[in-house]
PDB file of N, CA and C in Angstrom:
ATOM      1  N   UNK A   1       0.845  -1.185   0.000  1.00  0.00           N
ATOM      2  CA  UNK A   1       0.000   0.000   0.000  1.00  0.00           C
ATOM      3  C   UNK A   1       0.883   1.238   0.000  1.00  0.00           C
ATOM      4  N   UNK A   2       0.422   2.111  -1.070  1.00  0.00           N
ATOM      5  CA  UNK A   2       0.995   3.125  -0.575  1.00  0.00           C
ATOM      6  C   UNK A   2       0.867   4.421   0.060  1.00  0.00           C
ATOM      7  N   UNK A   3       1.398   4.667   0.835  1.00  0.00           N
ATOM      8  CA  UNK A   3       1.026   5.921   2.192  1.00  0.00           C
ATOM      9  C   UNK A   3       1.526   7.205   1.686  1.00  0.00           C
ATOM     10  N   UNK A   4       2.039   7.845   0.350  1.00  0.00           N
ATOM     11  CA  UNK A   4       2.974   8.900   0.139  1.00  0.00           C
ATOM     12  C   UNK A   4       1.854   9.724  -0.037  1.00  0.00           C
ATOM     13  N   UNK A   5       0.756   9.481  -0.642  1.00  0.00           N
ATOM     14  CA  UNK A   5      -0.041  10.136  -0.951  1.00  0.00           C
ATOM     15  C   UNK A   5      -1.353   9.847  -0.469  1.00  0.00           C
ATOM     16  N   UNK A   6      -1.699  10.025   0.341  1.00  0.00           N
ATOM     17  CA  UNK A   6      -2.817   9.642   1.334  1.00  0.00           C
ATOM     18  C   UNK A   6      -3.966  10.644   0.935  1.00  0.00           C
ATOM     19  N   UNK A   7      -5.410  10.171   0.677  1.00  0.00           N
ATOM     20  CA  UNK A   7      -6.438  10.557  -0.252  1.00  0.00           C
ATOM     21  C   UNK A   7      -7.531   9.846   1.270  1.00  0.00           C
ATOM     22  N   UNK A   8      -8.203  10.884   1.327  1.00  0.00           N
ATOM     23  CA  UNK A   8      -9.447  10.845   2.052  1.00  0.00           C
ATOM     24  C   UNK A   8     -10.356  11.256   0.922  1.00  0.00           C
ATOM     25  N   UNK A   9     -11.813  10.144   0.541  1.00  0.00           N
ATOM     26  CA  UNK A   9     -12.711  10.383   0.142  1.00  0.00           C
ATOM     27  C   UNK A   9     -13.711  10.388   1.271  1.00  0.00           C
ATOM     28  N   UNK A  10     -14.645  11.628   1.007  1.00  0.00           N
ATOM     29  CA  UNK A  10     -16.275  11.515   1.411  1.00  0.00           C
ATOM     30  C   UNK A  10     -16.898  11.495   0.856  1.00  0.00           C
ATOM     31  N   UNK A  11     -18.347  11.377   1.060  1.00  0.00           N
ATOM     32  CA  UNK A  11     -19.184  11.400   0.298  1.00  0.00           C
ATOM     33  C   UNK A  11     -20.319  12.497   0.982  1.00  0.00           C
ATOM     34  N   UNK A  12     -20.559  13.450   0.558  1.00  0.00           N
ATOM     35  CA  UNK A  12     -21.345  14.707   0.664  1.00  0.00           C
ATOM     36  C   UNK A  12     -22.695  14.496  -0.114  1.00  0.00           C
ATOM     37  N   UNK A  13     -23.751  15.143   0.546  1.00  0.00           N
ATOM     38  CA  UNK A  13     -24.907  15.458  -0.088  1.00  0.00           C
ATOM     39  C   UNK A  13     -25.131  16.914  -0.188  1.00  0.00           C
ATOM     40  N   UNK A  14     -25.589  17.083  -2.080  1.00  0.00           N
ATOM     41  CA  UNK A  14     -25.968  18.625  -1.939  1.00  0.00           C
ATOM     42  C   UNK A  14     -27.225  18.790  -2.335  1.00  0.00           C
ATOM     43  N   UNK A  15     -27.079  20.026  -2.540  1.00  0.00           N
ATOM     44  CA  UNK A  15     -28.203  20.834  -2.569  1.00  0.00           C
ATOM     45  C   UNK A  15     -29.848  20.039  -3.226  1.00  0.00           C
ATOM     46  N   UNK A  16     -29.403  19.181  -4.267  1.00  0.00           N
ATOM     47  CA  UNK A  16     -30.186  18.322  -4.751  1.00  0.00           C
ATOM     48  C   UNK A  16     -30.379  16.710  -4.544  1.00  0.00           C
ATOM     49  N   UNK A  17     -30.231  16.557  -3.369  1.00  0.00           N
ATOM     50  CA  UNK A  17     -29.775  15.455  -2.599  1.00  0.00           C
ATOM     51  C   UNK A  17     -29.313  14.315  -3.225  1.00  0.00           C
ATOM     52  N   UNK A  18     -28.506  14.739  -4.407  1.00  0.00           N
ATOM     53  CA  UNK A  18     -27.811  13.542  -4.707  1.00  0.00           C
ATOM     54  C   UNK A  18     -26.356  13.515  -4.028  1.00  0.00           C
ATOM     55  N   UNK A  19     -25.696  12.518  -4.143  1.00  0.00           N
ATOM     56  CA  UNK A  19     -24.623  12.303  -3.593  1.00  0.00           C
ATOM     57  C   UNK A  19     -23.591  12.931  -4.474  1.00  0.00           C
ATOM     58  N   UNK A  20     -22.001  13.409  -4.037  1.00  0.00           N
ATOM     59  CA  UNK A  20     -21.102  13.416  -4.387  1.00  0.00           C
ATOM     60  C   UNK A  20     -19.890  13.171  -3.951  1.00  0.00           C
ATOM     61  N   UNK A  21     -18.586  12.484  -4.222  1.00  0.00           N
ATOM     62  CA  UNK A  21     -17.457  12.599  -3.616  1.00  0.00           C
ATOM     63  C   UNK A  21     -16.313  13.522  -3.541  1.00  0.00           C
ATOM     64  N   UNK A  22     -16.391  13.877  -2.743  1.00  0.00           N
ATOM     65  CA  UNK A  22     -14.989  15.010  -2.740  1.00  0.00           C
ATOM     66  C   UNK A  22     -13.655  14.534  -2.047  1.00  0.00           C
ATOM     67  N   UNK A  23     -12.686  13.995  -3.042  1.00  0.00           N
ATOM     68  CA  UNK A  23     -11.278  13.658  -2.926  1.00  0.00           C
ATOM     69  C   UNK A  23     -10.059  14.926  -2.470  1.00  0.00           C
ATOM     70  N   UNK A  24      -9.575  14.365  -1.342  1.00  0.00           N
ATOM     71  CA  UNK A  24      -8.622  15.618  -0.562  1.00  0.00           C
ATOM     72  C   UNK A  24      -7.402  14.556  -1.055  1.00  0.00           C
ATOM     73  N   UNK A  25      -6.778  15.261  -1.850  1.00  0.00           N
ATOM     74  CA  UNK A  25      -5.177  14.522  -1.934  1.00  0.00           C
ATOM     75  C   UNK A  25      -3.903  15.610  -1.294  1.00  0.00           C
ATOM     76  N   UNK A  26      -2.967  14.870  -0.676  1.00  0.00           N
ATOM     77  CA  UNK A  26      -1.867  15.466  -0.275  1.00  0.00           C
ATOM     78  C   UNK A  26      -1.344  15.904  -1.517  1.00  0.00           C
ATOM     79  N   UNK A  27      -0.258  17.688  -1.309  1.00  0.00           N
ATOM     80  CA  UNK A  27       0.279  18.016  -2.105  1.00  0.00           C
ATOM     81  C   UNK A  27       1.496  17.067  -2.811  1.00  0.00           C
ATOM     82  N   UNK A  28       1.149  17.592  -3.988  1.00  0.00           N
ATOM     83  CA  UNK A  28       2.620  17.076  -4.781  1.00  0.00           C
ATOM     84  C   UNK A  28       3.926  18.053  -4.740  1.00  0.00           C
ATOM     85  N   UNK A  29       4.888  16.866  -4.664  1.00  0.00           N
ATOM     86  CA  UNK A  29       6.073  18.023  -4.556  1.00  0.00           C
ATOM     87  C   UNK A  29       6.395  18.884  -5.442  1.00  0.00           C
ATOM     88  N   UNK A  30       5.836  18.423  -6.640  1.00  0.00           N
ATOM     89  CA  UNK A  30       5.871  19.749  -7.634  1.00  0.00           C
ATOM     90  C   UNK A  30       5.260  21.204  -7.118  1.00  0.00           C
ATOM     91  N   UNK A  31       3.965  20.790  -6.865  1.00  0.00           N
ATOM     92  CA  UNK A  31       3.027  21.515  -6.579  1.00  0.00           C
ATOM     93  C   UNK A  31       4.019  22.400  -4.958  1.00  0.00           C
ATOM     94  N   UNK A  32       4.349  21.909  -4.207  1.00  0.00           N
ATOM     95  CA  UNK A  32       4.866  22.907  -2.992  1.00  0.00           C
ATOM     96  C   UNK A  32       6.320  23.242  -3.572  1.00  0.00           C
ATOM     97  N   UNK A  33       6.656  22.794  -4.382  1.00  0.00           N
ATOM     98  CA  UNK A  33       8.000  23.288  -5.151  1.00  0.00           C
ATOM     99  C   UNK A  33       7.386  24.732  -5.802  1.00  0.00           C
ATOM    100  N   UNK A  34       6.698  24.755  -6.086  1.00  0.00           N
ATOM    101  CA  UNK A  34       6.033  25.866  -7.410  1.00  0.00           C
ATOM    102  C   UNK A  34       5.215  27.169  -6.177  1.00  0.00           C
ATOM    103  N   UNK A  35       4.902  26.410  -4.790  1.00  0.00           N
ATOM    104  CA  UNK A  35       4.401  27.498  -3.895  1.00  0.00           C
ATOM    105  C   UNK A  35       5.430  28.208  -3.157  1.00  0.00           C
ATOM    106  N   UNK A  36       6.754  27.129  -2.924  1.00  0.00           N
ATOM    107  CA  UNK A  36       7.900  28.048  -2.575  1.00  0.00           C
ATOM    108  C   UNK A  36       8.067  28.861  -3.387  1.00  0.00           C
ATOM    109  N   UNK A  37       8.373  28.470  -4.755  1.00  0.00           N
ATOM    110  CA  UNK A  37       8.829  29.386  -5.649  1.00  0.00           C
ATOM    111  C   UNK A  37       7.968  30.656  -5.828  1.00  0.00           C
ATOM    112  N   UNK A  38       6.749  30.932  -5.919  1.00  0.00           N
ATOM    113  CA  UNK A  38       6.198  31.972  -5.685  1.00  0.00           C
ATOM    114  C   UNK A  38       6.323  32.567  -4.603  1.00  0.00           C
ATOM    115  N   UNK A  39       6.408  32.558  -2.978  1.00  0.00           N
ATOM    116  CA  UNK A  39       6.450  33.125  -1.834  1.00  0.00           C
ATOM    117  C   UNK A  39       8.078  33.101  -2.220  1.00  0.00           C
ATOM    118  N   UNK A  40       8.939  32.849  -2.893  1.00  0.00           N
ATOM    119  CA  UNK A  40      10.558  33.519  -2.868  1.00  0.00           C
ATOM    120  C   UNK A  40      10.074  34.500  -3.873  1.00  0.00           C
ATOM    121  N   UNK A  41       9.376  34.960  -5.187  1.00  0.00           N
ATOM    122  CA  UNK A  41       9.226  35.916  -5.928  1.00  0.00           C
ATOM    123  C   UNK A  41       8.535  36.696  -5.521  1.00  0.00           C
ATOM    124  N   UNK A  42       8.206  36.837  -4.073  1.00  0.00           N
ATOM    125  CA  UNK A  42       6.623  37.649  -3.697  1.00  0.00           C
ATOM    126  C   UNK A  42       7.531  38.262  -2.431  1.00  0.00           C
ATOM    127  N   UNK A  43       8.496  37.604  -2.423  1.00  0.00           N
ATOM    128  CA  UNK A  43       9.240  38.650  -1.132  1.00  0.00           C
ATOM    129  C   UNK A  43      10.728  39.721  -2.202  1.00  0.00           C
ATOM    130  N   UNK A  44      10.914  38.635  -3.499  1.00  0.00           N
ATOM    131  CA  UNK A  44      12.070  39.278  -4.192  1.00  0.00           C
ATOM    132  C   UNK A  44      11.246  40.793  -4.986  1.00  0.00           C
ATOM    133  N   UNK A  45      10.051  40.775  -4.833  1.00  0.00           N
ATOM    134  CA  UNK A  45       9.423  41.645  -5.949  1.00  0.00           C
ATOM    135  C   UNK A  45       9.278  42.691  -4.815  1.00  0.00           C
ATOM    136  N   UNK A  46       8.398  42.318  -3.537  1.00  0.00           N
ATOM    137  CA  UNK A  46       8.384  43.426  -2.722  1.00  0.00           C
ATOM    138  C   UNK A  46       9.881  44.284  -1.788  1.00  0.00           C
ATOM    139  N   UNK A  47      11.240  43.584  -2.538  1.00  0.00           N
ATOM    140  CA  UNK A  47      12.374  44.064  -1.696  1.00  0.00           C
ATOM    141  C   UNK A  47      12.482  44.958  -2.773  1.00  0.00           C
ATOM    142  N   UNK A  48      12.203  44.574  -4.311  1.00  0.00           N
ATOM    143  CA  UNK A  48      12.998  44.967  -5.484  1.00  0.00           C
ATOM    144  C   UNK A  48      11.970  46.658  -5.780  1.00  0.00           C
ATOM    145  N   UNK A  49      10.723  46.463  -5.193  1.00  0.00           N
ATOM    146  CA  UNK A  49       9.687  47.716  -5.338  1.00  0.00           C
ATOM    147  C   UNK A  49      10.124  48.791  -3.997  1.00  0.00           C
ATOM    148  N   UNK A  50      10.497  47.923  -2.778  1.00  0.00           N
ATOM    149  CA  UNK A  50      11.500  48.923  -1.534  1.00  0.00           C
ATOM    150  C   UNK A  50      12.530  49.433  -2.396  1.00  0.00           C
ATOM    151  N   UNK A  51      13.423  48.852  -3.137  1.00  0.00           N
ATOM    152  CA  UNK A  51      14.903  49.677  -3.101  1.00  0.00           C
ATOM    153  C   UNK A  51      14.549  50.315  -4.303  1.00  0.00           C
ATOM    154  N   UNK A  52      13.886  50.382  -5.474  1.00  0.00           N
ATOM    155  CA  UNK A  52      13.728  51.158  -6.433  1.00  0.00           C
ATOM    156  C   UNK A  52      12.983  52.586  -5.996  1.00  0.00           C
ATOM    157  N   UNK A  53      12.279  52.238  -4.950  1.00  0.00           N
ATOM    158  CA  UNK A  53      11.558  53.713  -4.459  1.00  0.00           C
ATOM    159  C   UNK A  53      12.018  54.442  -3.227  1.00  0.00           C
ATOM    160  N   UNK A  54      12.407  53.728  -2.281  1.00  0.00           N
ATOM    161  CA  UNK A  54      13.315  54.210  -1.009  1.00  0.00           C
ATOM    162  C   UNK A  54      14.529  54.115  -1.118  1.00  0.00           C
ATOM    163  N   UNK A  55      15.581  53.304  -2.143  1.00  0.00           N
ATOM    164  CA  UNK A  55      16.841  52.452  -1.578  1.00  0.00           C
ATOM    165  C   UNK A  55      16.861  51.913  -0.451  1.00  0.00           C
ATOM    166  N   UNK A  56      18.185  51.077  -0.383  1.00  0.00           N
ATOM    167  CA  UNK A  56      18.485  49.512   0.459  1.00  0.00           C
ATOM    168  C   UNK A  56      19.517  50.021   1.509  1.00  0.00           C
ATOM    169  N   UNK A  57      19.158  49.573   2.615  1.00  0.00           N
ATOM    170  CA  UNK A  57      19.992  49.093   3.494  1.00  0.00           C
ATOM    171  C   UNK A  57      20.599  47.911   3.309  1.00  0.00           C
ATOM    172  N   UNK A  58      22.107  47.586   4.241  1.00  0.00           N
ATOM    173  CA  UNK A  58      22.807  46.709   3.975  1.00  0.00           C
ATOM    174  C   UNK A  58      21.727  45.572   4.728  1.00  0.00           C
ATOM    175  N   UNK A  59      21.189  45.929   5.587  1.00  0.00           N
ATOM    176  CA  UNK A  59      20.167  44.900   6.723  1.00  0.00           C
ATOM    177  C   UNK A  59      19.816  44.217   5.393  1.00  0.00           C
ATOM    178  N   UNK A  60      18.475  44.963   4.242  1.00  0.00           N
ATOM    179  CA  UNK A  60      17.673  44.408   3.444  1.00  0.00           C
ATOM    180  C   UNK A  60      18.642  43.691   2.533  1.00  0.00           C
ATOM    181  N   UNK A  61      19.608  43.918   2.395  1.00  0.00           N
ATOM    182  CA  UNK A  61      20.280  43.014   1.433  1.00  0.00           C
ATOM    183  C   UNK A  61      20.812  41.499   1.658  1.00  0.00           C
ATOM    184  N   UNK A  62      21.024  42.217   3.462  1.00  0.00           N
ATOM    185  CA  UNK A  62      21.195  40.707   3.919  1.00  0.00           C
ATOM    186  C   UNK A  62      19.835  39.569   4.403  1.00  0.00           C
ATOM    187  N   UNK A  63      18.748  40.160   4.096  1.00  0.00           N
ATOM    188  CA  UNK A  63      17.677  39.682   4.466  1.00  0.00           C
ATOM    189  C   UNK A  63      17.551  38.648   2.701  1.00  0.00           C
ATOM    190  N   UNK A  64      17.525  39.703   2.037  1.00  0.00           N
ATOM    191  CA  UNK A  64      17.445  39.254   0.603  1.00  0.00           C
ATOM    192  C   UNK A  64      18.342  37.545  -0.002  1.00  0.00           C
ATOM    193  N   UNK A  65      19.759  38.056   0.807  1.00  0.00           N
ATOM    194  CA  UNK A  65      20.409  36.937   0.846  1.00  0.00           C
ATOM    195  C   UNK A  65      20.281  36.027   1.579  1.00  0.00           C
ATOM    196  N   UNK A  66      19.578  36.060   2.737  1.00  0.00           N
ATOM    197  CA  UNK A  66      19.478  34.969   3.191  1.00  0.00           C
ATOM    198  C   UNK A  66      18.291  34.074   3.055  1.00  0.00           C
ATOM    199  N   UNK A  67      17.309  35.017   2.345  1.00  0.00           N
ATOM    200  CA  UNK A  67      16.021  34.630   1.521  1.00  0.00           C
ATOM    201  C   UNK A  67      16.528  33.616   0.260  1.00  0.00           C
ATOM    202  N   UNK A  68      17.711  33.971  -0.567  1.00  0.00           N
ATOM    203  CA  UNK A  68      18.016  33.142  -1.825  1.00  0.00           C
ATOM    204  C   UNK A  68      18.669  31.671  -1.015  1.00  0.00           C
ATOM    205  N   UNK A  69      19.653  31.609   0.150  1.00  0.00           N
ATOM    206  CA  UNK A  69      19.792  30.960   1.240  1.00  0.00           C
ATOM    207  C   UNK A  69      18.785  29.687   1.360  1.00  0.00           C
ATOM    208  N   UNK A  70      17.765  30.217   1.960  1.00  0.00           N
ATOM    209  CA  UNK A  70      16.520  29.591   2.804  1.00  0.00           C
ATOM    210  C   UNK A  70      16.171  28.854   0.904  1.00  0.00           C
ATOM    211  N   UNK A  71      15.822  29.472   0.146  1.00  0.00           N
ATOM    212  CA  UNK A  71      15.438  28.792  -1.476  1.00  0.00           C
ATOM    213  C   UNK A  71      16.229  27.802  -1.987  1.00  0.00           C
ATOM    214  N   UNK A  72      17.527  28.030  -1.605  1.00  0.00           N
ATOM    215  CA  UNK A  72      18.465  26.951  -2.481  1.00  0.00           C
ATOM    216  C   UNK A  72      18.566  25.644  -1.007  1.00  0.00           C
ATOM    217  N   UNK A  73      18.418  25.941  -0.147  1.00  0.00           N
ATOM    218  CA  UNK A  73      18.011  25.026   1.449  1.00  0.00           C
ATOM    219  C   UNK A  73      16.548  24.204   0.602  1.00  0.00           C
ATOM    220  N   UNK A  74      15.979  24.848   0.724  1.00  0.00           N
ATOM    221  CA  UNK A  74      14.421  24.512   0.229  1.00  0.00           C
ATOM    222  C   UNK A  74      14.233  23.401  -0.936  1.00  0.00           C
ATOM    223  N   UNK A  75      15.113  23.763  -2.013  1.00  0.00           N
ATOM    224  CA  UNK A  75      15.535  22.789  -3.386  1.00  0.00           C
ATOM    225  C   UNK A  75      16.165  22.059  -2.845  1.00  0.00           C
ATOM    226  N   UNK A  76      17.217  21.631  -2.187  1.00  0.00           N
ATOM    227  CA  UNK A  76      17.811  20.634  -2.234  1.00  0.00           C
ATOM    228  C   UNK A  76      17.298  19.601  -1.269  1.00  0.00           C
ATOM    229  N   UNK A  77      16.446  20.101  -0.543  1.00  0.00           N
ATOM    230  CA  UNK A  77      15.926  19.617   0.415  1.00  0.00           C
ATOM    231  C   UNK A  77      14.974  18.581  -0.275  1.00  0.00           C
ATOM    232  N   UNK A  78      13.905  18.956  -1.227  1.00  0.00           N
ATOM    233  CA  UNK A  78      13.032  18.471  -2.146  1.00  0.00           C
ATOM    234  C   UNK A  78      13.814  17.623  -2.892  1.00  0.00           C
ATOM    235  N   UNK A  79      14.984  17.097  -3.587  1.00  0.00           N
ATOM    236  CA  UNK A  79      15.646  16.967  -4.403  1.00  0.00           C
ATOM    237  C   UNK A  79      16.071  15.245  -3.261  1.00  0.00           C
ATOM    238  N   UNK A  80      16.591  15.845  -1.942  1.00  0.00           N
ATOM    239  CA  UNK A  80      17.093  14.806  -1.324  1.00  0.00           C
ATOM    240  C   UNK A  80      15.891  13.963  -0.912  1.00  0.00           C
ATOM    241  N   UNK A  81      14.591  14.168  -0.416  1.00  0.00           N
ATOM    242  CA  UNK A  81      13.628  13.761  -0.467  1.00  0.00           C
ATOM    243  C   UNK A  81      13.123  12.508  -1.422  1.00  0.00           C
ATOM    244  N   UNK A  82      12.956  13.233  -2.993  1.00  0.00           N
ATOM    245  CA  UNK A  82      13.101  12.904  -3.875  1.00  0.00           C
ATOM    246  C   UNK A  82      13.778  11.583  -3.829  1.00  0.00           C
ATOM    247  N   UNK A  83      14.935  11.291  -3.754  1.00  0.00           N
ATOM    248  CA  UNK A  83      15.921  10.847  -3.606  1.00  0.00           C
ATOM    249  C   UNK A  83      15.909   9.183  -2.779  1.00  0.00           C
ATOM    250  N   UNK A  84      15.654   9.770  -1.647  1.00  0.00           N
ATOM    251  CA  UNK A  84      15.110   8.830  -0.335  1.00  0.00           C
ATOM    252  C   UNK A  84      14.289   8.049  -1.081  1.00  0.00           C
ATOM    253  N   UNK A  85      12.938   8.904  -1.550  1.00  0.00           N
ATOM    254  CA  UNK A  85      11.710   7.973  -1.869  1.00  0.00           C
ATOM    255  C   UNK A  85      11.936   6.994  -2.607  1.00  0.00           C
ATOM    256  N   UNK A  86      12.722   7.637  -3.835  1.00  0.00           N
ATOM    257  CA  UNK A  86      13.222   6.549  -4.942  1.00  0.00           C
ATOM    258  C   UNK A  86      14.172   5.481  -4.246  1.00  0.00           C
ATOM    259  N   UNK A  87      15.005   5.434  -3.415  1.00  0.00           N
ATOM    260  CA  UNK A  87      15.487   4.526  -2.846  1.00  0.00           C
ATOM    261  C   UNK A  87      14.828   3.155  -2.065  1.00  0.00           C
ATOM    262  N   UNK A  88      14.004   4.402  -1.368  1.00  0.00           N
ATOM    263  CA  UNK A  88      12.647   3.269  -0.643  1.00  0.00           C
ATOM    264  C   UNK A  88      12.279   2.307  -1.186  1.00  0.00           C
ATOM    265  N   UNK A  89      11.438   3.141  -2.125  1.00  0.00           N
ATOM    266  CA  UNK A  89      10.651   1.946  -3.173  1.00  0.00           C
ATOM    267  C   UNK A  89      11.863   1.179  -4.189  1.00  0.00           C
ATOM    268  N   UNK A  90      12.716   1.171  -4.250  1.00  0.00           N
ATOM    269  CA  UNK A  90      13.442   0.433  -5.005  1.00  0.00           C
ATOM    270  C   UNK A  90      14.138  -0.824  -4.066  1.00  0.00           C
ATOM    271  N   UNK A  91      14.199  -0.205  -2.475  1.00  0.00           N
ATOM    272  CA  UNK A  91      14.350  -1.436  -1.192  1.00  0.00           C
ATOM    273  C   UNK A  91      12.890  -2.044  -1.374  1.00  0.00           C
ATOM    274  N   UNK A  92      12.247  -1.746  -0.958  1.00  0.00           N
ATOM    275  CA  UNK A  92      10.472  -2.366  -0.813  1.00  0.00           C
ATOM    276  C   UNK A  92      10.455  -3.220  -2.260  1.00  0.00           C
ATOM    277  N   UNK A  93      10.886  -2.750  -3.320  1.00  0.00           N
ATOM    278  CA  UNK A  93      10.516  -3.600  -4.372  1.00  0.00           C
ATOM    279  C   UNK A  93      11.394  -4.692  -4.353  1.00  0.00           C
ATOM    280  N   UNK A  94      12.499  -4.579  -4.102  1.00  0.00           N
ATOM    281  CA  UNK A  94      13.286  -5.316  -4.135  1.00  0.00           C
ATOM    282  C   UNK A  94      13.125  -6.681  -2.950  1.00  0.00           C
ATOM    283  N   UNK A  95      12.422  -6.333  -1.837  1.00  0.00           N
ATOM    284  CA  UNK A  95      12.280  -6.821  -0.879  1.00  0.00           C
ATOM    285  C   UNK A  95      10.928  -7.536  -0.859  1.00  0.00           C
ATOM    286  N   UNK A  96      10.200  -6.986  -1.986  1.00  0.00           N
ATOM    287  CA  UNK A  96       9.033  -7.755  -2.514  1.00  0.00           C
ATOM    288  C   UNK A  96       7.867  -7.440  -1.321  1.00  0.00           C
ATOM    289  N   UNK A  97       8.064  -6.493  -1.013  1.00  0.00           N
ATOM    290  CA  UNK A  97       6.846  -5.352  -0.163  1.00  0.00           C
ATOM    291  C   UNK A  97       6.070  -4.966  -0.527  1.00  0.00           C
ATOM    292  N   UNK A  98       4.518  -5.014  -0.991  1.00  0.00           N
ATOM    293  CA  UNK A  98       3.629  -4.272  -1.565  1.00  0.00           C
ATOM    294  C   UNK A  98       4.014  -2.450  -1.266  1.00  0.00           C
ATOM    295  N   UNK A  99       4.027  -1.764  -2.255  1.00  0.00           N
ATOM    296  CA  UNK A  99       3.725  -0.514  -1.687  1.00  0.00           C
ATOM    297  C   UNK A  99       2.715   0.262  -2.702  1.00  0.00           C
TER     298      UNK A  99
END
């Protein structure tokens, strides 16, 4: 069985009392790869709209850098993850483990 992606179905009644299911799936790592990546362009855009209209302190620059820091932490982190999983399942398969 596999647990990486764990999916709760219900089953809801609406408005017209028929039934429906609504599937909650855990994120994909693409998918929180692509939400980091926006919250790093949503802090690089609001430093880059500070120093074009006020200028920079050395503080904000080091904030900035340690923002690209925390992003390239963030990737490799996903990457080693990545990594693990594929290992897993290649022990489990090998080991003849359902997963």
């Amino acid at each position: 069985m596999n647990n990486k992606n764990p999916v709760d179905s219900r089953v809801f009644t609406n408005k017209n009392n028929s039934e429906s299911i609504m599937t909650i799936k855990a994120p994909s790592a693409i998918t929180i790869f692509v939400t980091t990546l926006e919250q790093f362009f949503s802090k690089i855009e609001t430093f880059l709209d500070n120093h074009y209209e006020y200028g920079s302190e050395s503080e904000d620059v080091q904030k900035m850098l340690k923002e690209i820091d925390g992003l390239r932490f963030e990737i490799d982190r996903e990457r080693l993850e990545k990594e693990f999983d594929l290992v897993q399942e290649r022990r489990d398969y090998l080991s003849g483990k359902d997963f």
